[in-house]
PDB file of N, CA and C in Angstrom:
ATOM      1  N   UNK A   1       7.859 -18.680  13.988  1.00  0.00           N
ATOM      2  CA  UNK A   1       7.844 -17.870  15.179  1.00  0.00           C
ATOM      3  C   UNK A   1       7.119 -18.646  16.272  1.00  0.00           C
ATOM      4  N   UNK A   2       7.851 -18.472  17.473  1.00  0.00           N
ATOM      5  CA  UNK A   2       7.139 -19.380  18.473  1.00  0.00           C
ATOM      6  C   UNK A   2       6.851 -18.149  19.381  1.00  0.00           C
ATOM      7  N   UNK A   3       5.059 -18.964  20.010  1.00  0.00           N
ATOM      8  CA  UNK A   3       4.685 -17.905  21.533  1.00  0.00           C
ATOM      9  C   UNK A   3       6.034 -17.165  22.232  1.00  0.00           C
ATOM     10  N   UNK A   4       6.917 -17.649  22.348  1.00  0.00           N
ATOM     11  CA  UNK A   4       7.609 -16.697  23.656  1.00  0.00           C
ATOM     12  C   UNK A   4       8.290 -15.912  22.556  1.00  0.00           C
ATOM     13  N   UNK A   5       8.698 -15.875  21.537  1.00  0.00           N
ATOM     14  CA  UNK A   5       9.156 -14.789  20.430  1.00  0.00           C
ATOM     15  C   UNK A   5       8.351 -13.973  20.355  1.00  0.00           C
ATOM     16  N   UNK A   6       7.054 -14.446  20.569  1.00  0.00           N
ATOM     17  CA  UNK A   6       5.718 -13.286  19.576  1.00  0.00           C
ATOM     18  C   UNK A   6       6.051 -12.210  21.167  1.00  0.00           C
ATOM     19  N   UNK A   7       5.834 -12.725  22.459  1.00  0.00           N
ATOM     20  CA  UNK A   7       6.354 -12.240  23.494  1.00  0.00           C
ATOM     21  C   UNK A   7       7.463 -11.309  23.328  1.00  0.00           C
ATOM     22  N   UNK A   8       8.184 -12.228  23.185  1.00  0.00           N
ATOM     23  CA  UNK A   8       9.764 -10.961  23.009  1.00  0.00           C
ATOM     24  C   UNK A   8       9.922 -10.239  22.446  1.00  0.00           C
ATOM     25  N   UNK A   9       9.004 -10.379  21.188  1.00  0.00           N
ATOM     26  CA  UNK A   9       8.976  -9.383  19.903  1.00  0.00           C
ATOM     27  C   UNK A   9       8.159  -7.723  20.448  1.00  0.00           C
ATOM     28  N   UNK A  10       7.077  -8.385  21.157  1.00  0.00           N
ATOM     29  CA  UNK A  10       6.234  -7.195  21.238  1.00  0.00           C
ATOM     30  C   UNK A  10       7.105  -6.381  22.222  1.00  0.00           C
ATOM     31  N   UNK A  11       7.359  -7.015  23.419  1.00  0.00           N
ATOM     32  CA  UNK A  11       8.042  -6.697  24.990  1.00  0.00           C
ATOM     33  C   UNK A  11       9.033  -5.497  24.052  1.00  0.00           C
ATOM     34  N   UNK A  12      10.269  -6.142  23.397  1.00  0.00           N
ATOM     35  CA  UNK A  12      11.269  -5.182  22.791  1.00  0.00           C
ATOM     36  C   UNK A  12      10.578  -3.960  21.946  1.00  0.00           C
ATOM     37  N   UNK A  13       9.353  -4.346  21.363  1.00  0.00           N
ATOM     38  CA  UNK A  13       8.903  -2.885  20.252  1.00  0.00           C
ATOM     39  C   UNK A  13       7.885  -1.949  21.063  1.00  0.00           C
ATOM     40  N   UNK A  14       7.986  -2.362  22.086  1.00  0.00           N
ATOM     41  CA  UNK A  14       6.931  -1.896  23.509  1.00  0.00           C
ATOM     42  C   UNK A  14       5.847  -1.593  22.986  1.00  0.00           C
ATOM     43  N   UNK A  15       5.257  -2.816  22.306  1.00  0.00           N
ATOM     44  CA  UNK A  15       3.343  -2.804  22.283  1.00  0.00           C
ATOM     45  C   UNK A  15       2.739  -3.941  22.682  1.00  0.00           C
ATOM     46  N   UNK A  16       1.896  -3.252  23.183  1.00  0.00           N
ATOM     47  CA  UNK A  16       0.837  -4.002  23.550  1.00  0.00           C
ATOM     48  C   UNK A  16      -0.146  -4.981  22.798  1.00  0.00           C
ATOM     49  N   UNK A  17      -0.492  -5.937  23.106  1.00  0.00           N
ATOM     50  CA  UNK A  17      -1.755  -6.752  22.395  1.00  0.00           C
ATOM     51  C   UNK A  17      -2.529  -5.960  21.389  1.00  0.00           C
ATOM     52  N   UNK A  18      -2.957  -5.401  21.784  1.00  0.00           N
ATOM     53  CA  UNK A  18      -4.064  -4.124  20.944  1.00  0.00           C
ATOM     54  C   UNK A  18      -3.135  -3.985  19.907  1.00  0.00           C
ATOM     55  N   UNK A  19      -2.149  -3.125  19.801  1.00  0.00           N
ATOM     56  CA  UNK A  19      -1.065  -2.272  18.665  1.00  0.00           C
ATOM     57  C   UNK A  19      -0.947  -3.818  17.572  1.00  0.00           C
ATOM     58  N   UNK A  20      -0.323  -5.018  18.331  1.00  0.00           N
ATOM     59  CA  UNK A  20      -0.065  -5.970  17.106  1.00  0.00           C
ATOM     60  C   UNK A  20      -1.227  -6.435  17.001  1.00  0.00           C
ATOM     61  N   UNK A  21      -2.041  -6.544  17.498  1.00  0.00           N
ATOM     62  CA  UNK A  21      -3.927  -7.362  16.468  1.00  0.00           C
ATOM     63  C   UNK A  21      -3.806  -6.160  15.328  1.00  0.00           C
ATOM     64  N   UNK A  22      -3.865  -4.733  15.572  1.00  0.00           N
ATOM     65  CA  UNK A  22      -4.083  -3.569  15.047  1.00  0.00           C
ATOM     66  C   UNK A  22      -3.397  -4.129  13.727  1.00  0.00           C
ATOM     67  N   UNK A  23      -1.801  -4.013  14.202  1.00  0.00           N
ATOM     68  CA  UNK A  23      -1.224  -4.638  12.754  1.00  0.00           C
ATOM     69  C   UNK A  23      -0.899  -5.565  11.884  1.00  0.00           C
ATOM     70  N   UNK A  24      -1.216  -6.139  12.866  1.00  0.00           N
ATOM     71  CA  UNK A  24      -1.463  -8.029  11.630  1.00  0.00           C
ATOM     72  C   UNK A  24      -2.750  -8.431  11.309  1.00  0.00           C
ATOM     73  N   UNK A  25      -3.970  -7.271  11.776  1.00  0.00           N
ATOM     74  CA  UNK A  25      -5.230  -7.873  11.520  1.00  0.00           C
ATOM     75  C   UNK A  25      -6.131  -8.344  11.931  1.00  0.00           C
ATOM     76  N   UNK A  26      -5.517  -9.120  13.263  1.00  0.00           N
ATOM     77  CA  UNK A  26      -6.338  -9.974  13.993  1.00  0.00           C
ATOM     78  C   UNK A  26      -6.679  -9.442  15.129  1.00  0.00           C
ATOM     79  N   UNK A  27      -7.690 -10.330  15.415  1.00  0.00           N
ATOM     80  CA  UNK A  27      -8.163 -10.183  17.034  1.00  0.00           C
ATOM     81  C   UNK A  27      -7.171  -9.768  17.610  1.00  0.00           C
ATOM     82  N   UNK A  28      -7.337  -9.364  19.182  1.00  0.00           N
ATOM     83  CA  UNK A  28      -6.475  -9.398  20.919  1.00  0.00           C
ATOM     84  C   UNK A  28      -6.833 -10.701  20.714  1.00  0.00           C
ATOM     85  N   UNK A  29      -7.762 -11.577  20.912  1.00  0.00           N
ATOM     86  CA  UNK A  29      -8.020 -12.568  21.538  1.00  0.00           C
ATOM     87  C   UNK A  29      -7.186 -13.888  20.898  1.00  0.00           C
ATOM     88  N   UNK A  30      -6.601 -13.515  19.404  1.00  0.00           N
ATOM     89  CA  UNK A  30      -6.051 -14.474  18.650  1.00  0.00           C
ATOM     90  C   UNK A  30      -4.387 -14.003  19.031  1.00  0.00           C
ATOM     91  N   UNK A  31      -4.043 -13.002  18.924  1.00  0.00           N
ATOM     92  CA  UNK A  31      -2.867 -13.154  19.724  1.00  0.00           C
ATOM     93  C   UNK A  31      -2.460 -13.744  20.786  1.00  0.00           C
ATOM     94  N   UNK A  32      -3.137 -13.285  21.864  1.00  0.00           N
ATOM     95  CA  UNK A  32      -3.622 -14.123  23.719  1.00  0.00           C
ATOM     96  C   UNK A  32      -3.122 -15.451  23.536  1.00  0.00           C
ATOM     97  N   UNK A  33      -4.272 -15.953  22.319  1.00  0.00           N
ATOM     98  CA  UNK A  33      -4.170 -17.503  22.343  1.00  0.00           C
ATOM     99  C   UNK A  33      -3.141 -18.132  21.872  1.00  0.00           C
ATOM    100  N   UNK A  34      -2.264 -17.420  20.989  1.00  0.00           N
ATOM    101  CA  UNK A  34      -0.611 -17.566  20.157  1.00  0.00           C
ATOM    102  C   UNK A  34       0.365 -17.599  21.231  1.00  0.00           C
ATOM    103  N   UNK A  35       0.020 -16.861  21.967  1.00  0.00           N
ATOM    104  CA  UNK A  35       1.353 -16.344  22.851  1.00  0.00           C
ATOM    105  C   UNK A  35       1.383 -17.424  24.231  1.00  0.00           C
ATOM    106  N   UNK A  36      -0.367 -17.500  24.890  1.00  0.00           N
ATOM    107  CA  UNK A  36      -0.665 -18.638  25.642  1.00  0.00           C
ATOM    108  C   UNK A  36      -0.371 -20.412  25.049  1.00  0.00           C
ATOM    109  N   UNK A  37       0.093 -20.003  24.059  1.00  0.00           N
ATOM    110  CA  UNK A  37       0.901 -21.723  23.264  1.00  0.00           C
ATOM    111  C   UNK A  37      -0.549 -22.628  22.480  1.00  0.00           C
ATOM    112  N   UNK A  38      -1.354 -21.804  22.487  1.00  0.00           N
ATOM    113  CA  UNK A  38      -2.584 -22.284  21.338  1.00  0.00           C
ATOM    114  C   UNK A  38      -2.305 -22.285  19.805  1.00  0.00           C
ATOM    115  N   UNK A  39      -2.619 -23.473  19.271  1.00  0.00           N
ATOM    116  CA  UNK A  39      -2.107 -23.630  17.858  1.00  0.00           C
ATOM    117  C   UNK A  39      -3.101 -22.646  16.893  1.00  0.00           C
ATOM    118  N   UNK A  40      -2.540 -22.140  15.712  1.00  0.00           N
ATOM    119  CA  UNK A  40      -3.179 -21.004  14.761  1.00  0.00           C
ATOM    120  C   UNK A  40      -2.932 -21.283  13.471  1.00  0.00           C
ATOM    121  N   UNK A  41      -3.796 -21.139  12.717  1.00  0.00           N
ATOM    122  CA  UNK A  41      -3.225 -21.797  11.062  1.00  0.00           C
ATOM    123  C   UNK A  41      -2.164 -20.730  10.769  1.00  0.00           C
ATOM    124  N   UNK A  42      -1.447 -21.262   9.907  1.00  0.00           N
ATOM    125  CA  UNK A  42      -0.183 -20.515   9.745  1.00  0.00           C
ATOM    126  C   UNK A  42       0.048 -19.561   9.165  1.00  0.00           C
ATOM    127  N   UNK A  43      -0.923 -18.978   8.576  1.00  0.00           N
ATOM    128  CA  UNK A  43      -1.353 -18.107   8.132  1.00  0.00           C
ATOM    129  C   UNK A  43      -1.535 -16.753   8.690  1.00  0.00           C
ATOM    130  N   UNK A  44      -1.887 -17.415   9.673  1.00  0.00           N
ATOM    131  CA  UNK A  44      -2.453 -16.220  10.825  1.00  0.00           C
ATOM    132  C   UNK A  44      -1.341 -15.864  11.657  1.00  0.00           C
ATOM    133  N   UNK A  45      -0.275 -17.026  11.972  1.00  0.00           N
ATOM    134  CA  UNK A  45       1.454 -16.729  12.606  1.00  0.00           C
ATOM    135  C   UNK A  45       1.999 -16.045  11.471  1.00  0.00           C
ATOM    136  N   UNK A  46       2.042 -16.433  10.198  1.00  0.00           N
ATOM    137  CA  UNK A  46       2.636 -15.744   9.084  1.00  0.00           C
ATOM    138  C   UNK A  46       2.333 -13.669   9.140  1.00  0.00           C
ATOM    139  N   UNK A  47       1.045 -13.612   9.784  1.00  0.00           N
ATOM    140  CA  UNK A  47       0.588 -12.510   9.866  1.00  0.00           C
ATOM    141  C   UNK A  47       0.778 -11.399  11.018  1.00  0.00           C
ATOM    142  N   UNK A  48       1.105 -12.150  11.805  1.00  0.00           N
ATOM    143  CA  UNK A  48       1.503 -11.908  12.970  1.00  0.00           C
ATOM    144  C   UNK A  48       3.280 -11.406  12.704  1.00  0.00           C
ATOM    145  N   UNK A  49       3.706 -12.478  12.423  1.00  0.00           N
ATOM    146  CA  UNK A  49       5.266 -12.141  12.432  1.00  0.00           C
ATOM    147  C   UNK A  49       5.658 -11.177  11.090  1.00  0.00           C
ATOM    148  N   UNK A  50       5.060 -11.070  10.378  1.00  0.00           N
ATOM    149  CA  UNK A  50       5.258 -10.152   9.166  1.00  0.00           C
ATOM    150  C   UNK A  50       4.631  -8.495   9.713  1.00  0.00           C
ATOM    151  N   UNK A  51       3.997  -8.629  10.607  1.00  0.00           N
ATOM    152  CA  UNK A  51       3.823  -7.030  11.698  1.00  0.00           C
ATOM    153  C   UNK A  51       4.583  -6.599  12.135  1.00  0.00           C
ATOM    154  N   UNK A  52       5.355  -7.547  12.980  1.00  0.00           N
ATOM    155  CA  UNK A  52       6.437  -7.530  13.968  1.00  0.00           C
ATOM    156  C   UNK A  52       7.599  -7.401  13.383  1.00  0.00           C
ATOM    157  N   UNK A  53       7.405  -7.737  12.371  1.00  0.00           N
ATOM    158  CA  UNK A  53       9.099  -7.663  11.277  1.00  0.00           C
ATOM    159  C   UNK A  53       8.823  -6.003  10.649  1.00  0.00           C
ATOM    160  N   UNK A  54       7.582  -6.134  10.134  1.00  0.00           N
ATOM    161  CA  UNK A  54       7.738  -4.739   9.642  1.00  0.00           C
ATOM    162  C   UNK A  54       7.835  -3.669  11.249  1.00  0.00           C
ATOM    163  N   UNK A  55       7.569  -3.884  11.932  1.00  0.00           N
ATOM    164  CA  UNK A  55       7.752  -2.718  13.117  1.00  0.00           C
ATOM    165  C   UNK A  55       8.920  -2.741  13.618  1.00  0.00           C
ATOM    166  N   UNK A  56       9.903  -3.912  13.262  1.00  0.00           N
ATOM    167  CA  UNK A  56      11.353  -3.029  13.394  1.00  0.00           C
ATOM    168  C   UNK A  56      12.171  -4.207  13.648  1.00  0.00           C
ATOM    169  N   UNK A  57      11.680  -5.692  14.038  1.00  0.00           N
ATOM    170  CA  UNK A  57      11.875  -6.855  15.121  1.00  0.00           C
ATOM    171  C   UNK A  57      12.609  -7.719  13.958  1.00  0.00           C
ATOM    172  N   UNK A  58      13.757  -8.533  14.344  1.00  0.00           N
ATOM    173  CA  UNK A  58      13.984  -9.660  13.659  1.00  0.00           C
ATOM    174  C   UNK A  58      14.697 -10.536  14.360  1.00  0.00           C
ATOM    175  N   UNK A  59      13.608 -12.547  14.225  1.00  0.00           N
ATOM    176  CA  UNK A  59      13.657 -12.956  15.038  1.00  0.00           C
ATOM    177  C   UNK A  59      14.987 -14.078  13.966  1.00  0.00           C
ATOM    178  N   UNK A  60      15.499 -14.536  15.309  1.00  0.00           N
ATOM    179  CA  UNK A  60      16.758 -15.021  15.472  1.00  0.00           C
ATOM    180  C   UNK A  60      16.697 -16.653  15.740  1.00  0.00           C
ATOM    181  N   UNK A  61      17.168 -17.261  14.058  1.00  0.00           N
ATOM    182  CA  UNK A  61      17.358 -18.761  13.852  1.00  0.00           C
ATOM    183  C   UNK A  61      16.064 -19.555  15.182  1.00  0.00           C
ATOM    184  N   UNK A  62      15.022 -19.291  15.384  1.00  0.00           N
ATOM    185  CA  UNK A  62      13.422 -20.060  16.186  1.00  0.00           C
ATOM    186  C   UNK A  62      14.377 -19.365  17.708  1.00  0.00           C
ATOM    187  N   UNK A  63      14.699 -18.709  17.736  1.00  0.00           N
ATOM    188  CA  UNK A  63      15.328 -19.036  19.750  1.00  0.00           C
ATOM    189  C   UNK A  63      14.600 -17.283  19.953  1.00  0.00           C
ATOM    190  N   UNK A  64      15.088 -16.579  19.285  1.00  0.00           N
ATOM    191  CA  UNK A  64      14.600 -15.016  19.949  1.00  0.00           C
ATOM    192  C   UNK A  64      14.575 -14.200  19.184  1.00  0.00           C
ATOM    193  N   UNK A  65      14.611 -12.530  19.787  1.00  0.00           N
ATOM    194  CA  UNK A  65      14.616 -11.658  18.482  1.00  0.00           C
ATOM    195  C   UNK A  65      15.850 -10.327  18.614  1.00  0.00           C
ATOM    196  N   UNK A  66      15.943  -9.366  17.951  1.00  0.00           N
ATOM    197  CA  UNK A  66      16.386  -8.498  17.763  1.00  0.00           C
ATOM    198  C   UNK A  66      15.495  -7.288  17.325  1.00  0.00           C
ATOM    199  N   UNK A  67      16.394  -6.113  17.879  1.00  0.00           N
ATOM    200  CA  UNK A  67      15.413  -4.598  16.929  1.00  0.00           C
ATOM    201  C   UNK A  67      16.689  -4.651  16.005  1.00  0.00           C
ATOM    202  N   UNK A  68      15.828  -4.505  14.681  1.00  0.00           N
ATOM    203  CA  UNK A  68      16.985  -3.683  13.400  1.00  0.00           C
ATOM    204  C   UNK A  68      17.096  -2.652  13.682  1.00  0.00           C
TER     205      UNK A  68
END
């Protein structure tokens, strides 16, 4: 998952920063820095995009996403 997906992902499931830290765990401030193109162990993208997948989102061959 790349920054402008984690973007597109949230934009389409209409939440905010807060709602996905809420559900992947992490900080606001570690999202911010994902989405602003700051590198994150992968672990922490793994965590991120496994939120976003469970809230409804599926992202499309690295380019974008979809709602299921």
């Amino acid at each position: 998952m790349s920054p402008a997906q984690c973007r597109m992902a949230r934009a389409a499931l209409l939440l905010g920063v807060r709602e996905v830290s809420r559900l992947a765990d992490v900080s606001t401030n570690t999202i911010t820095r994902f989405e602003k193109g700051e590198e994150l162990k992968p672990r922490t993208i793994a965590a991120i995009r496994a939120a976003l997948e469970a809230a409804g989102v599926e992202f499309i061959n690295g380019t974008g996403v979809k709602l299921r």
